[in-house]
Each structure stands twice: as structure tokens, then as C-alpha cells.
C-alpha atoms as a PDB file:
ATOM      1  CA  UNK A   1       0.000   0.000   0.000  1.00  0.00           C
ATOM      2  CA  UNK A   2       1.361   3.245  -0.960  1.00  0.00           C
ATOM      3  CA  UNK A   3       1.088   6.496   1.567  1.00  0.00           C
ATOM      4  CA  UNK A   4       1.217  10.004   0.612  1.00  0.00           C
ATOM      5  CA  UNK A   5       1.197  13.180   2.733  1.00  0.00           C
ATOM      6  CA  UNK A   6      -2.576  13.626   1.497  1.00  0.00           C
ATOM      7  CA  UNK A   7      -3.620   9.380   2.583  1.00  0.00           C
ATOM      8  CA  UNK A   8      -6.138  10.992   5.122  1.00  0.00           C
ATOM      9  CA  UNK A   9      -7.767  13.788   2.452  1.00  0.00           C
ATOM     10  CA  UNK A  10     -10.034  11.437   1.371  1.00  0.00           C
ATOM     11  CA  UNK A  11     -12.377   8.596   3.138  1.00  0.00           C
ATOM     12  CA  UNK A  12     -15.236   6.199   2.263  1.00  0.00           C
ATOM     13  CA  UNK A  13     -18.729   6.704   3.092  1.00  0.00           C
ATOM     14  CA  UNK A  14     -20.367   3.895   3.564  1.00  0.00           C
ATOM     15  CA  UNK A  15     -24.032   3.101   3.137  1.00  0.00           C
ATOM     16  CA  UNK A  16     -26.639   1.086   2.526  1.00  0.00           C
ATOM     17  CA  UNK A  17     -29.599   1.164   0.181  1.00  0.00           C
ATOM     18  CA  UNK A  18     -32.833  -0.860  -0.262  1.00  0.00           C
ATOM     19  CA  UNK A  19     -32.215  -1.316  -4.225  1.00  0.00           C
ATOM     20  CA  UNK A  20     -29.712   0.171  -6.969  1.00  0.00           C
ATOM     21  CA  UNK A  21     -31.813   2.442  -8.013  1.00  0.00           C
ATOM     22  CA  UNK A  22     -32.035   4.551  -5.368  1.00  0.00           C
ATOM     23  CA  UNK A  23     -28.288   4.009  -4.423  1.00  0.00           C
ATOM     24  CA  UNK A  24     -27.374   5.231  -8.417  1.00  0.00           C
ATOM     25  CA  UNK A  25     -29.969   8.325  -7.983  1.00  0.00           C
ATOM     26  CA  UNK A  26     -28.282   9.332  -4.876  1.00  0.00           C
ATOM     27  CA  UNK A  27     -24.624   8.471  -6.537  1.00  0.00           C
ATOM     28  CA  UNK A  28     -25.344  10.142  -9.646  1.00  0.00           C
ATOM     29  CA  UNK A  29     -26.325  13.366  -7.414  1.00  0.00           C
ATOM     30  CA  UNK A  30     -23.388  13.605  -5.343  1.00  0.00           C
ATOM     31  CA  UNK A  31     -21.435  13.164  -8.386  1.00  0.00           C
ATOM     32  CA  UNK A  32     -23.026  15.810 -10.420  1.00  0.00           C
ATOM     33  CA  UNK A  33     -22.112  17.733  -7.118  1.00  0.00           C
ATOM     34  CA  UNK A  34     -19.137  17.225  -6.896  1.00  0.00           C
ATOM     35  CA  UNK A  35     -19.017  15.857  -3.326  1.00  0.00           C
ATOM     36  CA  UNK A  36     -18.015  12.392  -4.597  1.00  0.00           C
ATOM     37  CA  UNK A  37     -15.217  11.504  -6.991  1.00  0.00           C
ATOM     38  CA  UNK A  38     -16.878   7.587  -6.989  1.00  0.00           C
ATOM     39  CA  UNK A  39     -19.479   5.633  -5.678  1.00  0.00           C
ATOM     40  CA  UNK A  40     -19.103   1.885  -5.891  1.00  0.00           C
ATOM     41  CA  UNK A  41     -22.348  -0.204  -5.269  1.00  0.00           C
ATOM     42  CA  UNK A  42     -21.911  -3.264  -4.377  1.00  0.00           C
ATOM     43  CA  UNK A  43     -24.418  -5.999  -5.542  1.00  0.00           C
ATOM     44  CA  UNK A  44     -27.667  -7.209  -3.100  1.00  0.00           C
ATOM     45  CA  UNK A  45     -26.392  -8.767   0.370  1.00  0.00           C
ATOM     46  CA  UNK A  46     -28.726  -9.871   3.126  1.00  0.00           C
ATOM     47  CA  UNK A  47     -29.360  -7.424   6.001  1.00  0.00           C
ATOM     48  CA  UNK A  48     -30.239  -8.611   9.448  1.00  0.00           C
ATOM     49  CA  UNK A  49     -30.997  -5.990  11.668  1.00  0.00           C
ATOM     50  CA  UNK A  50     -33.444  -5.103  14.414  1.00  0.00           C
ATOM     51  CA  UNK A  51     -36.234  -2.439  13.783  1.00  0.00           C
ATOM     52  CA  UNK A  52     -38.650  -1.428  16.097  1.00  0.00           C
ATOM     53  CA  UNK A  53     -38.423  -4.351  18.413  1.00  0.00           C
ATOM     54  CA  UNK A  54     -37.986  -7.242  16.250  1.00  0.00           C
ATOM     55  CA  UNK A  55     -35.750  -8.401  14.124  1.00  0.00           C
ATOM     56  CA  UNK A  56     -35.837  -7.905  10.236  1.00  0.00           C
ATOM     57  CA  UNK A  57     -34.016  -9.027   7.069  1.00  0.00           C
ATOM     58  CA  UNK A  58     -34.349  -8.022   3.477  1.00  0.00           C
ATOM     59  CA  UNK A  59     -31.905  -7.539   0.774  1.00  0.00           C
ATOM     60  CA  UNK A  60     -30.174  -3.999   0.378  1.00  0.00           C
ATOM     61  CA  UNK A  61     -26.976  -2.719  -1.689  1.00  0.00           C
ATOM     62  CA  UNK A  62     -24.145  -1.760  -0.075  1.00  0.00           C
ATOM     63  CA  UNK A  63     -22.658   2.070  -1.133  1.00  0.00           C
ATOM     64  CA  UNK A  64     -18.965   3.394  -1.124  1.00  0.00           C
ATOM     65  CA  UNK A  65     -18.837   6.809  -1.731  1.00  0.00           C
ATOM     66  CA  UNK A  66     -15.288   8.437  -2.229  1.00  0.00           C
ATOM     67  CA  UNK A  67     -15.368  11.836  -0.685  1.00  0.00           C
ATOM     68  CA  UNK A  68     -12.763  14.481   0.790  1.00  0.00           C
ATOM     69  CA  UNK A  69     -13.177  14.822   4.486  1.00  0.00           C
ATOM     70  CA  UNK A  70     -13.990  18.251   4.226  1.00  0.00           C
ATOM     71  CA  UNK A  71     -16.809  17.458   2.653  1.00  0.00           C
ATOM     72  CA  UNK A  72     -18.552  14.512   4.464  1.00  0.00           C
ATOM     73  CA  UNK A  73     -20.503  17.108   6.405  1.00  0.00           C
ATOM     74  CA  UNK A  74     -22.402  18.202   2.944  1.00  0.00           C
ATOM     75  CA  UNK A  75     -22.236  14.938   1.169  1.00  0.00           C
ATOM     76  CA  UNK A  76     -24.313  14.186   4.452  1.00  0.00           C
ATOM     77  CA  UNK A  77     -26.316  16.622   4.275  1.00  0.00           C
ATOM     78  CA  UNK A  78     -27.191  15.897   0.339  1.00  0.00           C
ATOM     79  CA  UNK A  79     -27.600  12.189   1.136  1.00  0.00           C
ATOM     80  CA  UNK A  80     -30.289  12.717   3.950  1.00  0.00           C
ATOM     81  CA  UNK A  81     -33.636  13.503   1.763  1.00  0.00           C
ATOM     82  CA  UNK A  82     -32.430  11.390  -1.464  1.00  0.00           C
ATOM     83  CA  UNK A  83     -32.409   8.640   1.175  1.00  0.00           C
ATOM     84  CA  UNK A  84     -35.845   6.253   1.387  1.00  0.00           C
ATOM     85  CA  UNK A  85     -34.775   5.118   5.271  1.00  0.00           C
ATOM     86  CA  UNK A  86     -35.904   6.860   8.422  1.00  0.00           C
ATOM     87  CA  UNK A  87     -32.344   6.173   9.979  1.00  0.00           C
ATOM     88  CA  UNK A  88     -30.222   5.421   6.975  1.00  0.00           C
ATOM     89  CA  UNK A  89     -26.408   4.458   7.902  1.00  0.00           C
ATOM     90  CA  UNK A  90     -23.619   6.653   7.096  1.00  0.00           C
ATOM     91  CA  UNK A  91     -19.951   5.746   8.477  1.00  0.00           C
ATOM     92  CA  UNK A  92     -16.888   7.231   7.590  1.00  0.00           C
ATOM     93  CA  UNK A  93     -14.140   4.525   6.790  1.00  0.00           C
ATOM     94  CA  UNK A  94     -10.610   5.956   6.472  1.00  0.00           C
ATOM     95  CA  UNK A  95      -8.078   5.612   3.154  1.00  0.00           C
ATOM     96  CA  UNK A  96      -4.792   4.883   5.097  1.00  0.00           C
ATOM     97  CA  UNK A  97      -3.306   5.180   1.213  1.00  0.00           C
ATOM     98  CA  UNK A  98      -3.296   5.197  -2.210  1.00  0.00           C
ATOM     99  CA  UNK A  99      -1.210   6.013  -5.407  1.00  0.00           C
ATOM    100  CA  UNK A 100      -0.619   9.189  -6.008  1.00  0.00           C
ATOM    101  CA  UNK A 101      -2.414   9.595  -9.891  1.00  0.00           C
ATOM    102  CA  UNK A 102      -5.586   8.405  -8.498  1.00  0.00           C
ATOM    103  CA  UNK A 103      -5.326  10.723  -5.482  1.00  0.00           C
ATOM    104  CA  UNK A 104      -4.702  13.512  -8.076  1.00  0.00           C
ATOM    105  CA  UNK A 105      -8.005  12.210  -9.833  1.00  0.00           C
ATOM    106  CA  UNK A 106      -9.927  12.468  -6.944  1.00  0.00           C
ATOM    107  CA  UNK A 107      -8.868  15.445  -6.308  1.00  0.00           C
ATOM    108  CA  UNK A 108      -9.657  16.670  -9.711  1.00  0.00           C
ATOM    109  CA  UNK A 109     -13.628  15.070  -9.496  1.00  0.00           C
ATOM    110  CA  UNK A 110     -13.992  17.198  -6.132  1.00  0.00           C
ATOM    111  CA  UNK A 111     -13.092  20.039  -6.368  1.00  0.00           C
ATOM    112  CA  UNK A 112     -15.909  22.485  -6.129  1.00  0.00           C
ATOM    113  CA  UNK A 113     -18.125  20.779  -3.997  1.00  0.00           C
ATOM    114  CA  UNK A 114     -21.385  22.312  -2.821  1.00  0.00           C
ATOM    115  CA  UNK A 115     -24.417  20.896  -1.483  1.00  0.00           C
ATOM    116  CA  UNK A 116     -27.334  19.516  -3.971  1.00  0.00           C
END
């Protein structure tokens, strides 16, 4: 794994969905934004979870969103009324490192970001 003095300007934020679609509506958004230089979504896994007492399970898609840290706070913010869940899940993973080119990319794909 490669480092660079810039390995913690950018992080994941993960989340799930209920279905692609609305995971590539809310992608394609934070995109156009700029608040996202990527969003990977990941194919249907199996959720267990409990909700409102009892436990459920259902099938939902799992979203990586590639974001600066300066700008989780908006690509929060944007993410909250695209999303169809009361309580949707947002978690910030860190990017210990990458190559430089596709930090330079990144970098490039956010660089104006603003809220939706």
C-alpha cells in the first residue's frame, strides 16, 4: 500500500440502500455535485438488523462513496432527503493510502463541492 502526505484527504462513506436504483440516484447526485469523486455499489447482500423491536431481514446494496473529508458534512447533508430510510447508515471509513495519480483524480472530481 502506498502512503502520501494527502492518505487521510479522502475517506469512504459507507451506506446502505434498499435497491440500486435509489443508491445510483443518490450516486449520480453527489457526483453531479461534486461531493463524490466515486461511488461503488456493491451488488444485493442480506441485512439482518433489528427495527422497532424485532428483528428484520431483506436484501439492500451496499454504497462506497469516495469523498474528501472536508466534505462529508455536505455529502451528508445531500444524502439525507435522497435517502428512502428513516435512519439510513452513514460511516466514515478511512483511506490509510493510495497512489498518487488516483489521489490527483480524486482530487480533480472534487473540487468544487457544494451541497445539492
Amino acid at each position: 500500500m502506498m502512503r502520501s502526505e494527502h492518505s487521510h484527504e479522502f475517506c469512504f462513506l459507507y451506506s446502505t440502500f434498499p435497491d440500486p436504483e435509489s443508491a445510483e440516484g443518490a450516486a449520480r447526485k453527489l457526483i453531479a455535485a461534486k461531493l463524490a469523486a466515486c461511488v461503488n455499489i456493491h451488488p444485493p447482500m442480506k441485512s439482518l438488523y433489528v427495527w422497532e423491536g424485532k428483528i428484520e431481514d431483506g436484501a439492500e446494496v451496499a454504497v462506497f462513496i469516495k469523498t474528501r473529508r472536508t466534505l462529508l458534512d455536505d455529502a451528508i447533508a445531500a444524502l439525507r432527503p435522497l435517502h428512502p430510510y428513516s435512519v439510513p447508515c452513514f460511516l466514515v471509513l478511512p483511506i490509510e493510502g493510495s497512489n498518487a495519480d488516483y489521489l490527483a483524480w480524486a482530487r480533480e472530481q472534487t473540487e468544487r463541492g457544494t451541497a445539492i
